[in-house]
N, C-alpha and C. Protein backbone atom coordinates (compact mmCIF):
# COMPACT_ATOMS: atom_id res chain seq x y z
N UNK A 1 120.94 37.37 -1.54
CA UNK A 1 121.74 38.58 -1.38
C UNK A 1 121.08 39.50 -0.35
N UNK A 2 121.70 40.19 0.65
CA UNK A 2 121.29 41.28 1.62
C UNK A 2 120.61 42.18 0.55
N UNK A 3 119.55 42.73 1.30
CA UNK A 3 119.24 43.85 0.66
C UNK A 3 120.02 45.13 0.86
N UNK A 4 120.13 45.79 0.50
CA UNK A 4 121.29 47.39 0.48
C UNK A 4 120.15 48.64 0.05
N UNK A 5 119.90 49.00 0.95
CA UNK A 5 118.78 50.25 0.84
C UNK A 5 119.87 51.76 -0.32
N UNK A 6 119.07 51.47 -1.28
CA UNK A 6 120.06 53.13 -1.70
C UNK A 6 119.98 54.39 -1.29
N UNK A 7 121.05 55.01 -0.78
CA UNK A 7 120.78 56.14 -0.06
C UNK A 7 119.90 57.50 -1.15
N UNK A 8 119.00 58.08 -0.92
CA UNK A 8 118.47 59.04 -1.29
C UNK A 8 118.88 59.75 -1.86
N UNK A 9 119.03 60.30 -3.37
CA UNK A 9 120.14 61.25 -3.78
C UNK A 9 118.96 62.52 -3.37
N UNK A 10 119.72 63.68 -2.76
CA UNK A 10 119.05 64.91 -2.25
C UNK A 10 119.34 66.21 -3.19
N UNK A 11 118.09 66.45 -3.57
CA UNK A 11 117.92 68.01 -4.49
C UNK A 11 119.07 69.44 -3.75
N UNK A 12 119.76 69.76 -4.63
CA UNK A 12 120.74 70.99 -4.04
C UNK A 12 119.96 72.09 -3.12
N UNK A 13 120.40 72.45 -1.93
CA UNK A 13 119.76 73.47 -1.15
C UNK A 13 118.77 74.72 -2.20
N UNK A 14 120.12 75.09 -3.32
CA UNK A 14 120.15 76.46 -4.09
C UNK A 14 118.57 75.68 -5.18
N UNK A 15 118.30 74.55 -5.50
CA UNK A 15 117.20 74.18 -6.35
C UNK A 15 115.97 74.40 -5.22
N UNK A 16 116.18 73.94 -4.18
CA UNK A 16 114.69 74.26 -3.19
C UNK A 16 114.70 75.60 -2.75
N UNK A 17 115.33 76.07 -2.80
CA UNK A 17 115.33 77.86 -2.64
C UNK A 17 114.69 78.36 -3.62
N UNK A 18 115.16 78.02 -5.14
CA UNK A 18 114.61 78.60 -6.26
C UNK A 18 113.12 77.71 -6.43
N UNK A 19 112.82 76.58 -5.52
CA UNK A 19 110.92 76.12 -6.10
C UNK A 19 110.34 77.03 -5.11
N UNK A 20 111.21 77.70 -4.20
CA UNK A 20 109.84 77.90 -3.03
C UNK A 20 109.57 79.79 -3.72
N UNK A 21 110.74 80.22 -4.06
CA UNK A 21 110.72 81.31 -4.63
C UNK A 21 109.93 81.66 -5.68
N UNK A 22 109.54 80.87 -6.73
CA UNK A 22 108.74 80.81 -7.75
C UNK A 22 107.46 80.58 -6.99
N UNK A 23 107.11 79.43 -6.36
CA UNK A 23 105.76 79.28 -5.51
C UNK A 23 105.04 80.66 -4.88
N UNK A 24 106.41 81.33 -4.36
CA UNK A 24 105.85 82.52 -3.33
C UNK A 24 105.43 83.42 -4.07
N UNK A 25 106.17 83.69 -5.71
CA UNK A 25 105.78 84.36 -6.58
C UNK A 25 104.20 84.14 -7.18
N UNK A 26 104.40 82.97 -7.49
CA UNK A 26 102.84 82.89 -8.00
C UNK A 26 101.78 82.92 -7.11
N UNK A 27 101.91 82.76 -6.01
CA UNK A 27 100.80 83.33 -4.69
C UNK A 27 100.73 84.16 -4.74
N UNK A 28 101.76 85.28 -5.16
CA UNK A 28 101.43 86.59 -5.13
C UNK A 28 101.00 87.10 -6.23
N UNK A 29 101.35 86.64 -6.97
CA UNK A 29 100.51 87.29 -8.55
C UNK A 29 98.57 86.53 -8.28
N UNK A 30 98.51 86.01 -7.18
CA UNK A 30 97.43 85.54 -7.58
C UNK A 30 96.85 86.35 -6.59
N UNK A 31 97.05 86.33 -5.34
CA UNK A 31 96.88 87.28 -4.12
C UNK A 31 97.64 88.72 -3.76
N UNK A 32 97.45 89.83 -4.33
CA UNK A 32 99.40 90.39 -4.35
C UNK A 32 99.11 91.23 -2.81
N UNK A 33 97.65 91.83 -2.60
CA UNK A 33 97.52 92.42 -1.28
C UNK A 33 97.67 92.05 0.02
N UNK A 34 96.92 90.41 -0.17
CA UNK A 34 97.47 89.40 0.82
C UNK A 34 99.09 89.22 1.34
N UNK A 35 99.64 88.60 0.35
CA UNK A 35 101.12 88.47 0.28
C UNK A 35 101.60 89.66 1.33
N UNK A 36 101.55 90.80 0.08
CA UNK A 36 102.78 91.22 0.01
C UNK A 36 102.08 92.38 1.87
N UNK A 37 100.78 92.61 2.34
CA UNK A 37 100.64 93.32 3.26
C UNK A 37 101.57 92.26 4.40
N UNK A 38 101.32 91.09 3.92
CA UNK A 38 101.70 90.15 5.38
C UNK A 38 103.28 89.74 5.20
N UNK A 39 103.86 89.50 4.38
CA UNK A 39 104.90 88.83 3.85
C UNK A 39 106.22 89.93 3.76
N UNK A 40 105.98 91.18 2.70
CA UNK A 40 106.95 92.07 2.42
C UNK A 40 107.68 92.48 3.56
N UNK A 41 108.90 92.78 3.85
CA UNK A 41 109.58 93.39 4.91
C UNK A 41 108.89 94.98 5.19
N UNK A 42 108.54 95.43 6.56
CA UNK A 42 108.01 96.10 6.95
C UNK A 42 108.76 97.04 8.00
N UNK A 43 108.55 98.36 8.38
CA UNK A 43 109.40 98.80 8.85
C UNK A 43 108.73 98.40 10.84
N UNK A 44 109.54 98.20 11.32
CA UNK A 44 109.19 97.53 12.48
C UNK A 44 107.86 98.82 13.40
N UNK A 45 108.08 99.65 13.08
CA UNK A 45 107.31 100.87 13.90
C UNK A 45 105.98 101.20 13.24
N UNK A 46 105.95 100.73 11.87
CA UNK A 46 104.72 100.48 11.42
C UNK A 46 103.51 99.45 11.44
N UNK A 47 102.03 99.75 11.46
CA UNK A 47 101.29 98.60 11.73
C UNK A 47 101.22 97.15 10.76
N UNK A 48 101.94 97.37 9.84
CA UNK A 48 101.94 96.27 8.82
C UNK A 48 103.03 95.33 9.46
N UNK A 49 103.82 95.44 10.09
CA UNK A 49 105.01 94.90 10.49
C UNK A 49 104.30 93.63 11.20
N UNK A 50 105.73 92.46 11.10
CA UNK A 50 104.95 90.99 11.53
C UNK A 50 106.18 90.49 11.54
N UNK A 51 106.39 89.37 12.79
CA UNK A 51 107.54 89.36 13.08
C UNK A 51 108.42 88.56 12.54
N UNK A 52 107.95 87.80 11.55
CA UNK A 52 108.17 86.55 10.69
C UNK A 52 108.84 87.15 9.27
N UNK A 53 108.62 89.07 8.74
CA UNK A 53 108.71 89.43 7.34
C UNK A 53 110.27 89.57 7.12
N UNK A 54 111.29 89.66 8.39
CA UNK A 54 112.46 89.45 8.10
C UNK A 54 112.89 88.31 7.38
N UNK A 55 112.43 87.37 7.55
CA UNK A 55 112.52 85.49 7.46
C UNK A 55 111.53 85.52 5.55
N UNK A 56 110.49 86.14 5.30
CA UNK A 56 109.65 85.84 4.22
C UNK A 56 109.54 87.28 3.17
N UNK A 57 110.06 88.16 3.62
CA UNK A 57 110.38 89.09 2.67
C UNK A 57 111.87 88.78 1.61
N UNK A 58 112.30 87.70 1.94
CA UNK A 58 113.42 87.33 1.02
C UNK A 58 112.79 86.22 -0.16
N UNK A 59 111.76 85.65 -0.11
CA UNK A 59 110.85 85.11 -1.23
C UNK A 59 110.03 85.32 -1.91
N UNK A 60 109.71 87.00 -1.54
CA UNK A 60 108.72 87.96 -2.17
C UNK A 60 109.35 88.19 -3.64
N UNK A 61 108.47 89.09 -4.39
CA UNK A 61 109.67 89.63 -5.80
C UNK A 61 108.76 90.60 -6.20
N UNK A 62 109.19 91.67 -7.21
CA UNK A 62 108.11 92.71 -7.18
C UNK A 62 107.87 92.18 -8.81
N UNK A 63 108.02 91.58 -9.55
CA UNK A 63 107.90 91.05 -10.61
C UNK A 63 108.18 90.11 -11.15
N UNK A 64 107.81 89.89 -12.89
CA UNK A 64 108.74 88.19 -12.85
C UNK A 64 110.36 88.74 -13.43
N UNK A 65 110.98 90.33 -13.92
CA UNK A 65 111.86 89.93 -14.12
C UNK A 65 112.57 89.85 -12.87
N UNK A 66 112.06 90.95 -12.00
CA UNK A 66 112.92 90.60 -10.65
C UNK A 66 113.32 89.32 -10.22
N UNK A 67 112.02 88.73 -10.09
CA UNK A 67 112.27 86.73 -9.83
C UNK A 67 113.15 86.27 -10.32
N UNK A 68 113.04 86.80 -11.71
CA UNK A 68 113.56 85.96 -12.90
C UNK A 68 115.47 85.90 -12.77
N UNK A 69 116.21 86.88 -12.77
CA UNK A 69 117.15 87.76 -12.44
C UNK A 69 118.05 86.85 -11.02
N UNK A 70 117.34 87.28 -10.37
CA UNK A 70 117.25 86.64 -9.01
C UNK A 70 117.95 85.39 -8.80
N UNK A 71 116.89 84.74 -9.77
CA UNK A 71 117.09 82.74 -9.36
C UNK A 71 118.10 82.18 -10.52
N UNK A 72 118.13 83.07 -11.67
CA UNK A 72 119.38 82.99 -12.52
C UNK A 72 120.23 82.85 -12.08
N UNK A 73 120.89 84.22 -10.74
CA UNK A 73 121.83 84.15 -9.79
C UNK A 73 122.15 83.49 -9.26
N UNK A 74 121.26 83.02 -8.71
CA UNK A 74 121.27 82.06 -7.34
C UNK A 74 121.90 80.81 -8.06
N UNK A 75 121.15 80.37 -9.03
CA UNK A 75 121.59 79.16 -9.68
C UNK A 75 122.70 78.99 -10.44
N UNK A 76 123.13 80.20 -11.17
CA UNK A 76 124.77 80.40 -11.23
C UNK A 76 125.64 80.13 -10.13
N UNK A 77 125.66 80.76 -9.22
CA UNK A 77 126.62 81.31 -8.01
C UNK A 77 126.50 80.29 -6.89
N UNK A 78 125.33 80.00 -6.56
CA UNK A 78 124.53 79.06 -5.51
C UNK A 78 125.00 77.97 -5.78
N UNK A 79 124.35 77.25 -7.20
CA UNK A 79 125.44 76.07 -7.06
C UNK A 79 126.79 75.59 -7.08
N UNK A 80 127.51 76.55 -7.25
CA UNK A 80 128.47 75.91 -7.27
C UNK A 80 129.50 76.54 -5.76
N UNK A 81 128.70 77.71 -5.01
CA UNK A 81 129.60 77.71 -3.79
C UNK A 81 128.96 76.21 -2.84
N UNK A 82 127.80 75.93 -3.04
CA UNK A 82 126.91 74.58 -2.18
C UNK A 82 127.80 73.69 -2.38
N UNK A 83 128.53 73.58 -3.85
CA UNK A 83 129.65 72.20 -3.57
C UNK A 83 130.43 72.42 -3.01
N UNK A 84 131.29 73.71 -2.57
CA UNK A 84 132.07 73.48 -1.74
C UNK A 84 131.66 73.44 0.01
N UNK A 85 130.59 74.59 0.46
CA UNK A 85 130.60 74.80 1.56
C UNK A 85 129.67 73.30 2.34
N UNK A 86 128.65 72.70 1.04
CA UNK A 86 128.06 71.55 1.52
C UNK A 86 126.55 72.68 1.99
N UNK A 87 125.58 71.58 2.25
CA UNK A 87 124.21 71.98 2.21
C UNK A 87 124.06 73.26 3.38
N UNK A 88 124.61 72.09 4.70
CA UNK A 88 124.13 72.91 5.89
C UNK A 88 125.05 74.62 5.71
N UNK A 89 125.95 74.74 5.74
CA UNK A 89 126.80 76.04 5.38
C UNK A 89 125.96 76.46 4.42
N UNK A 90 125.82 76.43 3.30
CA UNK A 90 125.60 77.39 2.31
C UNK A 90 124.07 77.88 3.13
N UNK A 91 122.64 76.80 3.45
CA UNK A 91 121.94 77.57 4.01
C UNK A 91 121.96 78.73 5.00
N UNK A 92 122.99 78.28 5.57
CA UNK A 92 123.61 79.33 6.64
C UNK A 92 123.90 80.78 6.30
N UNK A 93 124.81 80.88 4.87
CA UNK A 93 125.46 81.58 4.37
C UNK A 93 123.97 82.49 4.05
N UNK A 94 123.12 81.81 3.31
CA UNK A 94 121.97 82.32 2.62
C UNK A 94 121.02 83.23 3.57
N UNK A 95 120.79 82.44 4.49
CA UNK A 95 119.50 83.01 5.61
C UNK A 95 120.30 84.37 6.44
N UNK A 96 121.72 83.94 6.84
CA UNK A 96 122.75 85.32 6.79
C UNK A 96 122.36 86.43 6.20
N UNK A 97 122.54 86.12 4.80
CA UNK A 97 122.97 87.21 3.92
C UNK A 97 121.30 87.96 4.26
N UNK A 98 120.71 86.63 3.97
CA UNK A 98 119.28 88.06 3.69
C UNK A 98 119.04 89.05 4.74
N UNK A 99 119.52 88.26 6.50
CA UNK A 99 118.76 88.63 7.82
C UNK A 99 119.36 90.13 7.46
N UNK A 100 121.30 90.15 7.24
CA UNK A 100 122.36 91.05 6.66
C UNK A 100 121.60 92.26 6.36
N UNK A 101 120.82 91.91 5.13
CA UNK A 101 120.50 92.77 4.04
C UNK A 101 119.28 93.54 4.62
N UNK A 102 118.35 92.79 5.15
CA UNK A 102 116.80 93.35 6.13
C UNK A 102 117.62 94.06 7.23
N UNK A 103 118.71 93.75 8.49
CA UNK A 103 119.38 94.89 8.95
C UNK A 103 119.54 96.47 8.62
N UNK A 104 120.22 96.27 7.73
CA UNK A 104 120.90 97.60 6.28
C UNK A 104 119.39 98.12 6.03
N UNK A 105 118.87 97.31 5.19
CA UNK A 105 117.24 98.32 4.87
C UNK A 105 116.85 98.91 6.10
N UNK A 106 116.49 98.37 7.07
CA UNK A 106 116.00 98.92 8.34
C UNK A 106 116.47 99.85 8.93
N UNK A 107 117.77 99.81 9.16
CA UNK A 107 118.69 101.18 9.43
C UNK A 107 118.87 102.16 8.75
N UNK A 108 118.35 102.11 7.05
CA UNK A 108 118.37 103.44 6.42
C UNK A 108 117.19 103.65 6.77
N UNK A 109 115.97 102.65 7.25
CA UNK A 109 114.26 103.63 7.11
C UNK A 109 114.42 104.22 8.28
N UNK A 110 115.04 103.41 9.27
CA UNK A 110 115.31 104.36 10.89
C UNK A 110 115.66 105.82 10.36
N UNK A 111 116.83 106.09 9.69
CA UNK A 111 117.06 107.52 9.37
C UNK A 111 116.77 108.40 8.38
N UNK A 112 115.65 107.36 7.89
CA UNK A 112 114.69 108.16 6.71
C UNK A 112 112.97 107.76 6.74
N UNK A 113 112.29 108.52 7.81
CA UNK A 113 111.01 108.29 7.94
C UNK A 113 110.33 108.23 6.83
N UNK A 114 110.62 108.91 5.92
CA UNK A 114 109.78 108.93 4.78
C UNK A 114 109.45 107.44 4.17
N UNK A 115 110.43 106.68 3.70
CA UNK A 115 110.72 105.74 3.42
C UNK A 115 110.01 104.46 4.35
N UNK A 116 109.56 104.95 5.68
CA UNK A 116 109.45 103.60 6.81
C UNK A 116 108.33 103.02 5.88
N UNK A 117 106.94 103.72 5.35
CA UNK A 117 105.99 102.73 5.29
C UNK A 117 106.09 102.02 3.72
N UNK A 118 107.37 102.01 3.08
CA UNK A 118 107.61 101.61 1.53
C UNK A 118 108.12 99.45 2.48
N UNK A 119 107.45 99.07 1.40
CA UNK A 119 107.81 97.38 1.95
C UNK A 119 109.02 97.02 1.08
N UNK A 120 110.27 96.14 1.74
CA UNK A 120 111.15 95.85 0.68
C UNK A 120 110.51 94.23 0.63
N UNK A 121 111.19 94.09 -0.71
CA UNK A 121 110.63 92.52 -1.17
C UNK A 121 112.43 92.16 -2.15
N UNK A 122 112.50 90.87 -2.28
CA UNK A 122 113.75 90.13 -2.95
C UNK A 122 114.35 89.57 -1.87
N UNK A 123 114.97 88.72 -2.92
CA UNK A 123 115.97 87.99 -2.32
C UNK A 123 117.27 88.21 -2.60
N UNK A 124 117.79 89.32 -3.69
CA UNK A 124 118.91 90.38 -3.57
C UNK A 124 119.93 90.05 -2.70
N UNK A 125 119.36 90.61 -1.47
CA UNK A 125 120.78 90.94 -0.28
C UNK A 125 121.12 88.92 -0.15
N UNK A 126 120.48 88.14 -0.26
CA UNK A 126 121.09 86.54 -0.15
C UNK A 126 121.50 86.47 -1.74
N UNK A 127 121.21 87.18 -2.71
CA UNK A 127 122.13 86.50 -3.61
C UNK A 127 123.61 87.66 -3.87
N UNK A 128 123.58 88.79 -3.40
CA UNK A 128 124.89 89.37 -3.20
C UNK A 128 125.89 88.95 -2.14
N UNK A 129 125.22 88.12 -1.37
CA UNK A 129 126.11 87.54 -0.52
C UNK A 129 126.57 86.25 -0.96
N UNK A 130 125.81 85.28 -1.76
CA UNK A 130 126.14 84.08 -2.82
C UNK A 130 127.28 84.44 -3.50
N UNK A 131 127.12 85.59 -4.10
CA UNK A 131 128.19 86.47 -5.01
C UNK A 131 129.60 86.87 -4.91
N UNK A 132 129.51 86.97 -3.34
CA UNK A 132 130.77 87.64 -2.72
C UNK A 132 131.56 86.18 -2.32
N UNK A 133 130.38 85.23 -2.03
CA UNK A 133 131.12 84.15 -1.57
C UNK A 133 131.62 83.31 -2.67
N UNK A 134 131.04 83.35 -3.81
CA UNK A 134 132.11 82.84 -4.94
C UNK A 134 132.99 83.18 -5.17
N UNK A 135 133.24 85.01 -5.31
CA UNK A 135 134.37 85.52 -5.66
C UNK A 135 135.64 85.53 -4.76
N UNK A 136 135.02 84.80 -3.66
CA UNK A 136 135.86 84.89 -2.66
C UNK A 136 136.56 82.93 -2.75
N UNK A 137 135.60 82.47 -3.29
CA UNK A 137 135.89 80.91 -3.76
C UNK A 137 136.87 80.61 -4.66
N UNK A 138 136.30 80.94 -5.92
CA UNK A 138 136.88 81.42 -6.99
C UNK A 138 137.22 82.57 -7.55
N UNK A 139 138.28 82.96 -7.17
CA UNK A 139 138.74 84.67 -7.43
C UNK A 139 138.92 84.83 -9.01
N UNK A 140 139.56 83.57 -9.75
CA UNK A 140 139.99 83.68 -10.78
C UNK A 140 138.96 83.12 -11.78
N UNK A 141 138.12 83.25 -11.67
CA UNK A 141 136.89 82.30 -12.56
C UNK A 141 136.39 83.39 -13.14
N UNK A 142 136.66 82.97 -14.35
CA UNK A 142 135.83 84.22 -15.40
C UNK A 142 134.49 83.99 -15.78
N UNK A 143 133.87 85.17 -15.88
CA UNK A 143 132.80 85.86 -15.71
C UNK A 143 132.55 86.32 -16.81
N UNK A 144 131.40 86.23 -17.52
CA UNK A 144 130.78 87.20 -19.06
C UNK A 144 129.63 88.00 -18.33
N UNK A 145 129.55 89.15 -18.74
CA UNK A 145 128.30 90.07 -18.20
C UNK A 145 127.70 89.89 -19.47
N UNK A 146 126.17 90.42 -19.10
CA UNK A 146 125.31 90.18 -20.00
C UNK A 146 125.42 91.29 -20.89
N UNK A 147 125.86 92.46 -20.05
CA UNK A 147 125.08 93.75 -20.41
C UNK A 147 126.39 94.41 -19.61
N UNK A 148 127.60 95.39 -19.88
CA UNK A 148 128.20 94.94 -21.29
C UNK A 148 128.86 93.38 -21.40
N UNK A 149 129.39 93.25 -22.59
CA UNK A 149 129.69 91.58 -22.98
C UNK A 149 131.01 91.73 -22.82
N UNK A 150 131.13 91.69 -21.42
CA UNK A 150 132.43 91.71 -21.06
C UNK A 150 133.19 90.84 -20.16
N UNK A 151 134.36 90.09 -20.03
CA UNK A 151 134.44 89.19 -19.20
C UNK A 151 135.87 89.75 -18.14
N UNK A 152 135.65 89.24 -16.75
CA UNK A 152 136.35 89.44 -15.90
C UNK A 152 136.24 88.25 -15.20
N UNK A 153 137.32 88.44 -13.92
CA UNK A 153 137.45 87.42 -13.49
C UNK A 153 136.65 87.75 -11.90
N UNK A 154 136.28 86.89 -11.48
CA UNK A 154 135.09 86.68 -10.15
C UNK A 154 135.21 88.29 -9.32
N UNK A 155 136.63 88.04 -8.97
CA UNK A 155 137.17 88.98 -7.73
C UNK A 155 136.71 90.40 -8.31
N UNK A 156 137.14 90.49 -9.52
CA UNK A 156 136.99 92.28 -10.08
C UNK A 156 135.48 92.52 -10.61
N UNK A 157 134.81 91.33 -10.53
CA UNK A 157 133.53 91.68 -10.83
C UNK A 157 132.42 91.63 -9.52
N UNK A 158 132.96 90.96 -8.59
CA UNK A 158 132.35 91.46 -7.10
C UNK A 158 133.07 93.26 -6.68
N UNK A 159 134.11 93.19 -6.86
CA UNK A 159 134.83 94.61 -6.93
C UNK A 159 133.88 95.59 -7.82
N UNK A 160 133.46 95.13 -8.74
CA UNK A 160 133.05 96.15 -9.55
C UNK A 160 131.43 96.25 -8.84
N UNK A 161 130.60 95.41 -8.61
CA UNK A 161 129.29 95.07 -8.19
C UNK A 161 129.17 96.30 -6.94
N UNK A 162 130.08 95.87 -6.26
CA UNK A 162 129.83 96.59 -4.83
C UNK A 162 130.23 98.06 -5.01
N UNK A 163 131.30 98.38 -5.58
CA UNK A 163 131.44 99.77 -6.05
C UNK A 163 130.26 100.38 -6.43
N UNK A 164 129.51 99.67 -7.49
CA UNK A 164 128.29 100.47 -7.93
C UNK A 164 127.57 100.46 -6.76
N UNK A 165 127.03 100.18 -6.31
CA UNK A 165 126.31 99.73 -4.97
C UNK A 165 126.24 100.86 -4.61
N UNK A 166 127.56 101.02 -3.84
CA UNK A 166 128.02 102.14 -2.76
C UNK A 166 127.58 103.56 -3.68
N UNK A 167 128.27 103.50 -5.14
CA UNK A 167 127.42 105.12 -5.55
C UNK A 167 126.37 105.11 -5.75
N UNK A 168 125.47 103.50 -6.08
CA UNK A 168 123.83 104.32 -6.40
C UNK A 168 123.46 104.65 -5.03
N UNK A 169 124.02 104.22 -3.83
CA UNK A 169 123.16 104.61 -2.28
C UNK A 169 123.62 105.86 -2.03
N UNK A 170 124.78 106.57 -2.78
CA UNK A 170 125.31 107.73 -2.00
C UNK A 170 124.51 108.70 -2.55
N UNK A 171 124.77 108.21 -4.54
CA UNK A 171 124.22 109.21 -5.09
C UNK A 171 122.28 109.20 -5.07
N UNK A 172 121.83 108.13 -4.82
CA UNK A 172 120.23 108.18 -4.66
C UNK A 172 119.80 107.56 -6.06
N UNK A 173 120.91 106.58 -6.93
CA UNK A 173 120.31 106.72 -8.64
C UNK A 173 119.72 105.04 -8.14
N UNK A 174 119.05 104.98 -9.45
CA UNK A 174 117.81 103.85 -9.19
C UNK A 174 116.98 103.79 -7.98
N UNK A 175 115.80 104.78 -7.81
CA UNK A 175 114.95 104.90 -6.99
C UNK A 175 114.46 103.84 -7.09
N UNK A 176 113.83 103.54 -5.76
CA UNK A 176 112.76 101.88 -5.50
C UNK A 176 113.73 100.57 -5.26
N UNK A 177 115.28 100.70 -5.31
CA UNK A 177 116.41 99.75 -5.14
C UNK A 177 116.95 99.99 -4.04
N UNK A 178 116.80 98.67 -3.34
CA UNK A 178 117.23 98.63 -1.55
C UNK A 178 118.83 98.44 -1.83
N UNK A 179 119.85 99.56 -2.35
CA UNK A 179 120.90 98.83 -2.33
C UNK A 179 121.73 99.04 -1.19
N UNK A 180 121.38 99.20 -0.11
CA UNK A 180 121.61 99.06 1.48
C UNK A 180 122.07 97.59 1.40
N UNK A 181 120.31 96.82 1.30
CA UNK A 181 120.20 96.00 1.22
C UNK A 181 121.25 94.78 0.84
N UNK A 182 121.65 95.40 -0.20
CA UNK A 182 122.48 94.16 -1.26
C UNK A 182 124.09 94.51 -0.48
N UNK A 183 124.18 95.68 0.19
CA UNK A 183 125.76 95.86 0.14
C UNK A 183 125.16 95.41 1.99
N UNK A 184 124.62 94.98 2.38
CA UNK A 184 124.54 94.30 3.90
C UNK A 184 124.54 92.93 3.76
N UNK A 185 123.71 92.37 2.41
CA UNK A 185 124.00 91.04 2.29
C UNK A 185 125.55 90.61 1.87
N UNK A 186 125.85 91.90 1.00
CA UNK A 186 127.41 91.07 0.74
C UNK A 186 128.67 91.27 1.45
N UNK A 187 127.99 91.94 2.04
CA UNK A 187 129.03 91.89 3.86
C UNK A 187 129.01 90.90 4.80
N UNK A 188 127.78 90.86 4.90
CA UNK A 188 127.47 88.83 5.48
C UNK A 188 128.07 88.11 5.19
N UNK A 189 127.69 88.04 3.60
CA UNK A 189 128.73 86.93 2.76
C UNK A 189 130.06 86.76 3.03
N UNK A 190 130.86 88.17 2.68
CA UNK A 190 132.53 88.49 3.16
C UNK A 190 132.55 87.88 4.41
N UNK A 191 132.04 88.71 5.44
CA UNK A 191 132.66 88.03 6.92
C UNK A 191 132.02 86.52 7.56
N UNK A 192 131.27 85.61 6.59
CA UNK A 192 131.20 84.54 6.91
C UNK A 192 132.41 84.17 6.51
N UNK A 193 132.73 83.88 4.38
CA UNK A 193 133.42 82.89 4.42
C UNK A 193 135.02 83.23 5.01
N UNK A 194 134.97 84.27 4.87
CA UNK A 194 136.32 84.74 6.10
C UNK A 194 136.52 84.18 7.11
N UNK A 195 135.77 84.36 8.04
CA UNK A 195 135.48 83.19 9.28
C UNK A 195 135.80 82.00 9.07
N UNK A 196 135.06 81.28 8.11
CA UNK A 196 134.93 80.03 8.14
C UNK A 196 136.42 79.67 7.05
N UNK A 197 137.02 80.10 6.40
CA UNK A 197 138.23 80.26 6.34
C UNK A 197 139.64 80.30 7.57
N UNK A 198 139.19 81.27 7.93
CA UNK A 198 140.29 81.53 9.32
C UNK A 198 139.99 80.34 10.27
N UNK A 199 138.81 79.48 10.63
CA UNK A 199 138.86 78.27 11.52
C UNK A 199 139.24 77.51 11.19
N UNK A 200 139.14 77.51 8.77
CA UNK A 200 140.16 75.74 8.80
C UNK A 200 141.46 76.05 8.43
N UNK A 201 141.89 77.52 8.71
CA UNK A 201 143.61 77.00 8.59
C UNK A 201 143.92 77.43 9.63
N UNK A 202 143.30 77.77 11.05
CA UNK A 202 143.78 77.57 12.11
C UNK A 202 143.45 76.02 12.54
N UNK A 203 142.86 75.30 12.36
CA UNK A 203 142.39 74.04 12.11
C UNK A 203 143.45 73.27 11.55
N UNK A 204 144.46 73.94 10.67
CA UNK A 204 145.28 72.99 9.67
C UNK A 204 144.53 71.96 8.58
N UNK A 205 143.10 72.47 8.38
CA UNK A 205 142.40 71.76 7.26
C UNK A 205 142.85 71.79 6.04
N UNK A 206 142.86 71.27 5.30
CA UNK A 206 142.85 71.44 3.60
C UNK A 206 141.86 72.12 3.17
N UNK A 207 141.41 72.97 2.63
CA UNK A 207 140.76 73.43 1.47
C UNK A 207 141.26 74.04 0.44
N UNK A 208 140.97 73.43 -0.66
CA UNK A 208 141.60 74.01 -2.07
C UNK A 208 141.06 75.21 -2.58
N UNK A 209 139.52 75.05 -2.28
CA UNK A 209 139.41 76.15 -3.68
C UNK A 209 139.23 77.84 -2.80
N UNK A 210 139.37 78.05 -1.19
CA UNK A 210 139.81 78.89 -0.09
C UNK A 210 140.65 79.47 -0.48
């Protein structure tokens, strides 16, 4: 009989996102001055700044529930937009959302010096953009919150997400929360899968769950 090599079954993008995230975590609980002076997003006009922290301040975390929280998300939301958009897209979608979200932070420290030498850390603004892109997947997919125990369906609970957003940044509530951040990543999110929507039905593609 020929031999027939079996093709490689390959780990989901959203599972190697969440090992390297935990890894980066425990480097930092072990090193946190190291890390987080070189790693954390930095405001570009300051001397800590490095040109790489846009790219590695999205694997930082300021704790384990932050981490924790985080990769819950990701692994909710993450896997299941990766089946539709496929590996290479969703990374796309991801490294987007965060660059998105480091934009937004940066432009509020531009108009708030005070703030320039505070470091942001998470991966937040890529999982509010995961978020937006489900609800935008699955509009009708119900949803249980943890906290209240309440269920909605995708669309009104990205609706509801971003609403808060917009008043804790207006009103200033939860100090130490980049939610710039999260409402730049989930703008990424929106005007990707929009895009990539509008090319396959100008395309005349099929997609179902679009």
């Amino acid at each position: 009989m020929p031999y027939v090599q079996e093709e490689r079954r390959q780990l989901p993008v959203t599972v190697h996102l969440i090992i390297i995230n935990v890894i980066v975590f425990l480097a930092t609980r072990a090193n946190p001055d190291f890390m987080y002076n070189n790693f954390a997003l930095f405001y570009p006009a300051t001397p800590w700044f490095k040109i790489w922290q846009p790219l590695t301040y999205m694997f930082m975390h300021g704790g384990f529930w932050h981490l924790f929280f985080n990769m819950y998300s990701l692994y909710i939301f993450g896997m299941a937009v990766e089946r539709i958009t496929g590996r290479n897209r969703f990374m796309i979608l991801y490294f987007l959302c965060g660059f998105g979200a480091a934009a937004a932070q940066l432009g509020v420290q531009a108009l708030m010096p005070a703030i320039q030498a505070v470091p942001t850390v998470g991966a937040s603004g890529c999982i509010y953009g995961v978020i937006i892109a489900f609800a935008m997947i699955f509009p009708e997919a119900k949803l249980t919150l943890i906290f209240p125990p309440v269920t909605l369906s995708a669309k009104w609970m990205a609706v509801i997400f971003i609403g808060l957003e917009i008043l804790f940044s207006i009103t200033g509530t939860q100090a130490g929360v980049a939610h710039m951040a999260h409402l730049g990543g989930a703008l990424v999110g929106f005007l990707l899968i929009w895009w990539w929507y509008k090319r396959r039905k100008n395309n005349n593609h099929s997609y179902v769950h679009y």
